[in-house]
PDB file of N, CA and C in Angstrom:
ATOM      1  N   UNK A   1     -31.855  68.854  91.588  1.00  0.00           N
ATOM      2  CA  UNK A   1     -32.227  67.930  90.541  1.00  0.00           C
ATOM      3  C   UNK A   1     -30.988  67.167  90.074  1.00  0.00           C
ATOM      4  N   UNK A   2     -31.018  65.936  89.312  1.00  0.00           N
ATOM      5  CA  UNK A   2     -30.221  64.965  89.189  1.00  0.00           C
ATOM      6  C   UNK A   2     -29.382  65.528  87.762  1.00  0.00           C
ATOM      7  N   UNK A   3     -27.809  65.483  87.459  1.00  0.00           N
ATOM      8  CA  UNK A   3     -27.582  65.969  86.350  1.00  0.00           C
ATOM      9  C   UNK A   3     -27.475  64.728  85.496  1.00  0.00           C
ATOM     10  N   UNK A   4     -27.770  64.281  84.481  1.00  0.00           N
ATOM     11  CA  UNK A   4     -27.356  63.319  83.721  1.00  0.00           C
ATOM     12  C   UNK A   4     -25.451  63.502  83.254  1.00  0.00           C
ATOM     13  N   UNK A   5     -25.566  62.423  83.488  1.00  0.00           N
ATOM     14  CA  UNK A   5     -23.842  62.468  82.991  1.00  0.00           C
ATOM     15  C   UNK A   5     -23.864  61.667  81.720  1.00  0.00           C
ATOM     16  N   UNK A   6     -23.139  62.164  80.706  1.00  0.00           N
ATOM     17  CA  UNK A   6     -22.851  61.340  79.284  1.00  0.00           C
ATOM     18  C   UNK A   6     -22.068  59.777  79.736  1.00  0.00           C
ATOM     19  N   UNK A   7     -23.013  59.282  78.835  1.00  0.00           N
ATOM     20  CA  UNK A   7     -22.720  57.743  79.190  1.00  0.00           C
ATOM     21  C   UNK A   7     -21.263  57.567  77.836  1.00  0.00           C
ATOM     22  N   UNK A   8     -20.661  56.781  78.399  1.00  0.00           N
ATOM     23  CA  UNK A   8     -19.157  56.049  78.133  1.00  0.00           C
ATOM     24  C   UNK A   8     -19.152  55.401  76.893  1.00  0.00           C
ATOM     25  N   UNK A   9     -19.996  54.292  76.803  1.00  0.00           N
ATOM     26  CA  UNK A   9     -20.279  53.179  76.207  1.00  0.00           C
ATOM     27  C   UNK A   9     -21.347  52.835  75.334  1.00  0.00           C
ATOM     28  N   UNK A  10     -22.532  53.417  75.624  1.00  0.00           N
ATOM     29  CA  UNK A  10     -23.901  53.594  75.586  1.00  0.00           C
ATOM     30  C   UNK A  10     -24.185  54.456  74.666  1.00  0.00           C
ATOM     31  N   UNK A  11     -24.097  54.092  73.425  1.00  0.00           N
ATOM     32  CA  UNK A  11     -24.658  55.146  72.131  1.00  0.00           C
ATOM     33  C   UNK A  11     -25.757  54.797  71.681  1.00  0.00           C
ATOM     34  N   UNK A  12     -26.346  55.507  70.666  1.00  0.00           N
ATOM     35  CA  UNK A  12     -27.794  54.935  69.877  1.00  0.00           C
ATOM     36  C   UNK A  12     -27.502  53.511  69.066  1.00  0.00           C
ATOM     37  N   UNK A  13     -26.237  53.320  68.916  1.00  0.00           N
ATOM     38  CA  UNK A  13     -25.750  52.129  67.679  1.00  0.00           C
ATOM     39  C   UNK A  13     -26.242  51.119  68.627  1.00  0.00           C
ATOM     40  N   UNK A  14     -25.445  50.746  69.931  1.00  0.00           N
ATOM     41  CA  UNK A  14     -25.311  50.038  71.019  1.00  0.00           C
ATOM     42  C   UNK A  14     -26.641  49.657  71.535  1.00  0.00           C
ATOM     43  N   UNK A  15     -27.153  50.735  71.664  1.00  0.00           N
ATOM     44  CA  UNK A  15     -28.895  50.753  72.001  1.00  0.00           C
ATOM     45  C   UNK A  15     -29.661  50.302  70.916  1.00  0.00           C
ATOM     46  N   UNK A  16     -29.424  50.003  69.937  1.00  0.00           N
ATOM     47  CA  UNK A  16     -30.072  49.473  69.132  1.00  0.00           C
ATOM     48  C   UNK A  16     -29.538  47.849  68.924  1.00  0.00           C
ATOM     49  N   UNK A  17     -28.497  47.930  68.937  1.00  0.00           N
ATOM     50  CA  UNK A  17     -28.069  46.420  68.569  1.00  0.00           C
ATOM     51  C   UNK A  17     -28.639  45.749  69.384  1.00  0.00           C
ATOM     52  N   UNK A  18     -29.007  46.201  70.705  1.00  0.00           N
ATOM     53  CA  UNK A  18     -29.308  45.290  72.328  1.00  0.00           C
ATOM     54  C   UNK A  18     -30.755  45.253  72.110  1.00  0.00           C
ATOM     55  N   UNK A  19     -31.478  45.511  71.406  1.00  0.00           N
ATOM     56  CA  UNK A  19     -32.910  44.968  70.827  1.00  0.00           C
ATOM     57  C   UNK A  19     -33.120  44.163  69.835  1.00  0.00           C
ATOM     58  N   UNK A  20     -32.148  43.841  69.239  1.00  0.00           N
ATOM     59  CA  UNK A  20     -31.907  42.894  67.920  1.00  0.00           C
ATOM     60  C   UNK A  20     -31.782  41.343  68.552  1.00  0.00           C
ATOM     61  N   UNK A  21     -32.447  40.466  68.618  1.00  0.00           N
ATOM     62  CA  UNK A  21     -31.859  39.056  69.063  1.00  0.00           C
ATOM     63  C   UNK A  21     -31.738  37.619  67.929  1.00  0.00           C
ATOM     64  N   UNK A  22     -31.318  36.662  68.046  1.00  0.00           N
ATOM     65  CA  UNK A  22     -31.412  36.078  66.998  1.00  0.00           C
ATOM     66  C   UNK A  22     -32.434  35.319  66.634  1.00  0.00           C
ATOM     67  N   UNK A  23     -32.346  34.438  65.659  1.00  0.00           N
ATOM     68  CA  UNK A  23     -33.763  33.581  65.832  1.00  0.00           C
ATOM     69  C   UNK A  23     -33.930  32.418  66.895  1.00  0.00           C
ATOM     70  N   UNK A  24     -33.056  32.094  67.066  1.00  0.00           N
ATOM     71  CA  UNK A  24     -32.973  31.051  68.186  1.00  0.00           C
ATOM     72  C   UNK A  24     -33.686  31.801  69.632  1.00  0.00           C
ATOM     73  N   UNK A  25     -33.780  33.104  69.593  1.00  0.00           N
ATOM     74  CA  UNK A  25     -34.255  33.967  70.273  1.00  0.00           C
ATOM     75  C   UNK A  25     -35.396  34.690  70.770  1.00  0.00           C
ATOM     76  N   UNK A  26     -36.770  33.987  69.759  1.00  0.00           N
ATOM     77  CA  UNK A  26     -37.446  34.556  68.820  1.00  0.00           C
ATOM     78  C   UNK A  26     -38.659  34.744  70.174  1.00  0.00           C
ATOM     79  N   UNK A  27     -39.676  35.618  69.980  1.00  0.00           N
ATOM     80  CA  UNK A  27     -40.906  35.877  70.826  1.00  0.00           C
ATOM     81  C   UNK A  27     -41.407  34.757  71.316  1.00  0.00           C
ATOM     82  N   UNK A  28     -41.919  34.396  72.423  1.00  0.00           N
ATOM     83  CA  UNK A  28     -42.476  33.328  72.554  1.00  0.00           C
ATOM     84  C   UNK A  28     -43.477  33.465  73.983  1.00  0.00           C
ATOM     85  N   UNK A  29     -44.520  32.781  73.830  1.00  0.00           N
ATOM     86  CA  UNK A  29     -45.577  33.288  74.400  1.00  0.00           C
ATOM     87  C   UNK A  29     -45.156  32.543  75.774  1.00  0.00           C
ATOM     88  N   UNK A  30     -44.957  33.169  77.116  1.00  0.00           N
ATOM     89  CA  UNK A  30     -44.543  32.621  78.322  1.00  0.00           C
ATOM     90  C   UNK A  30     -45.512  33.045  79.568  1.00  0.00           C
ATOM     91  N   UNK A  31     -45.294  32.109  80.642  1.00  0.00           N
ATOM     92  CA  UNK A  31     -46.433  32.838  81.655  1.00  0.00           C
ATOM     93  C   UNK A  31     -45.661  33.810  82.716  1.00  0.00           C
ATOM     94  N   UNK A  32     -46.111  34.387  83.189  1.00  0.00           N
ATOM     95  CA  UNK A  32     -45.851  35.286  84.340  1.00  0.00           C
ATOM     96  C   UNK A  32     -44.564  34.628  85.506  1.00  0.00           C
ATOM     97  N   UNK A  33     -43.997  34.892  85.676  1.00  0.00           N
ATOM     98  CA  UNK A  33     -42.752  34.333  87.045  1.00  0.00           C
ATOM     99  C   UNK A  33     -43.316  35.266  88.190  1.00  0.00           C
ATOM    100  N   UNK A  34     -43.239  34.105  88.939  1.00  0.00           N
ATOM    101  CA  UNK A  34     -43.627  35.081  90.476  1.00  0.00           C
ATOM    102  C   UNK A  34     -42.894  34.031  91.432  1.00  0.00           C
ATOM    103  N   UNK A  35     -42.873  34.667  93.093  1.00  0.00           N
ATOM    104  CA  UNK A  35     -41.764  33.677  93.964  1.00  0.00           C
ATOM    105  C   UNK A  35     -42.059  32.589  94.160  1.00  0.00           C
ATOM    106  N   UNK A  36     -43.618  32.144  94.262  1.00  0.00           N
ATOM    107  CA  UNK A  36     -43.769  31.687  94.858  1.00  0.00           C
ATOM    108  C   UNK A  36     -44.201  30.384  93.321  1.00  0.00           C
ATOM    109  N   UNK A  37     -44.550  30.753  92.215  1.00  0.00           N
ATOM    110  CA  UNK A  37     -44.071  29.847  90.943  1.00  0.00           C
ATOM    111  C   UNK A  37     -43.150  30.593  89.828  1.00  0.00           C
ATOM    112  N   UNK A  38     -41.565  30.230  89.902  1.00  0.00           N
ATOM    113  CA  UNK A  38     -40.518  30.699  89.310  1.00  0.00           C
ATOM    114  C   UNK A  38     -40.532  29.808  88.032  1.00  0.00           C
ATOM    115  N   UNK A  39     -41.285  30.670  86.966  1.00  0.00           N
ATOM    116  CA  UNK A  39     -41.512  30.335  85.671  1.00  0.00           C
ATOM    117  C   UNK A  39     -40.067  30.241  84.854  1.00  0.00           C
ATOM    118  N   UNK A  40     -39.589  31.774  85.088  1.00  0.00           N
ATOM    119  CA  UNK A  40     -38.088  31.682  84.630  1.00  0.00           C
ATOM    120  C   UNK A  40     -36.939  30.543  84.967  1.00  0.00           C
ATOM    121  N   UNK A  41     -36.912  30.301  86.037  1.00  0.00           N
ATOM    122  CA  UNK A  41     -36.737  29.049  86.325  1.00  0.00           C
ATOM    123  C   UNK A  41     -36.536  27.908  85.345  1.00  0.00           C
ATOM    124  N   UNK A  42     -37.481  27.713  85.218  1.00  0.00           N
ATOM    125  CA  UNK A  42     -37.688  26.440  84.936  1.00  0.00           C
ATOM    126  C   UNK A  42     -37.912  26.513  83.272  1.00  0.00           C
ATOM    127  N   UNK A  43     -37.893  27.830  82.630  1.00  0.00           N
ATOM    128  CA  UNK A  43     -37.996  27.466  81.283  1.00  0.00           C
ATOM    129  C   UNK A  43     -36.156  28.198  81.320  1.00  0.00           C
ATOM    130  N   UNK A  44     -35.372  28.254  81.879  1.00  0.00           N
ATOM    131  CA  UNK A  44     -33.803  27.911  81.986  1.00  0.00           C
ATOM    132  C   UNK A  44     -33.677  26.244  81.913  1.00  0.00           C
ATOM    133  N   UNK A  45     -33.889  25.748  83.044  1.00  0.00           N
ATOM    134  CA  UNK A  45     -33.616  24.458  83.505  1.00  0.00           C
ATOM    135  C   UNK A  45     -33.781  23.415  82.485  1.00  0.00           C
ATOM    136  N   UNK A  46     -35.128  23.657  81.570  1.00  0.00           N
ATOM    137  CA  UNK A  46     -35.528  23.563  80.345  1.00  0.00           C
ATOM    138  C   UNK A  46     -34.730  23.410  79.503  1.00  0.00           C
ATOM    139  N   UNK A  47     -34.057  24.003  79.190  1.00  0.00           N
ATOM    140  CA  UNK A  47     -32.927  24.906  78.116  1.00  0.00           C
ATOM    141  C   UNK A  47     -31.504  24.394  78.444  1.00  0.00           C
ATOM    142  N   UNK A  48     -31.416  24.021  79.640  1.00  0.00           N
ATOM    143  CA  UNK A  48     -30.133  23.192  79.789  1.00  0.00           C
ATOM    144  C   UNK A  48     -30.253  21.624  79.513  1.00  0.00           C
ATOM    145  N   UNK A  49     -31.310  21.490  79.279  1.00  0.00           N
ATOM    146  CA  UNK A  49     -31.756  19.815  79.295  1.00  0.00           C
ATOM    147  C   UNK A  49     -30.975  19.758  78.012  1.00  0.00           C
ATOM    148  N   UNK A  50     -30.923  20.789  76.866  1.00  0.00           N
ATOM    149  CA  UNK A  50     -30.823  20.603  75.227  1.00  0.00           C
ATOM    150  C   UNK A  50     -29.224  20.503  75.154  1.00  0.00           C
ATOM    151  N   UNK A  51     -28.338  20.967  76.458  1.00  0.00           N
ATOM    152  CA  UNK A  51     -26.809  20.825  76.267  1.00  0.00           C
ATOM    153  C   UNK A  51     -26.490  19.815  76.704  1.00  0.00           C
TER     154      UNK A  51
END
């Protein structure tokens, strides 16, 4: 069986902060990404239009 090894870096503080995002960040209702239509994609590509 696999032993877990104590992680380095990786505390509960850390693990929590990395679920926190900002508002610029916020939920937003998106469709599915798949290969053959790369949703992620294009709501990036999106997002660079604004810089």
């Amino acid at each position: 069986m696999y032993k877990r090894q104590p992680l380095r870096y990786l505390d509960d503080a850390v693990l929590k902060a990395a679920s926190v995002f900002p508002v610029d960040r916020r939920r937003q209702d998106v469709r599915a990404s798949t290969l053959m239509e790369p949703a992620v994609l294009e709501y990036v590509l999106d997002e660079w239009e604004n810089y």
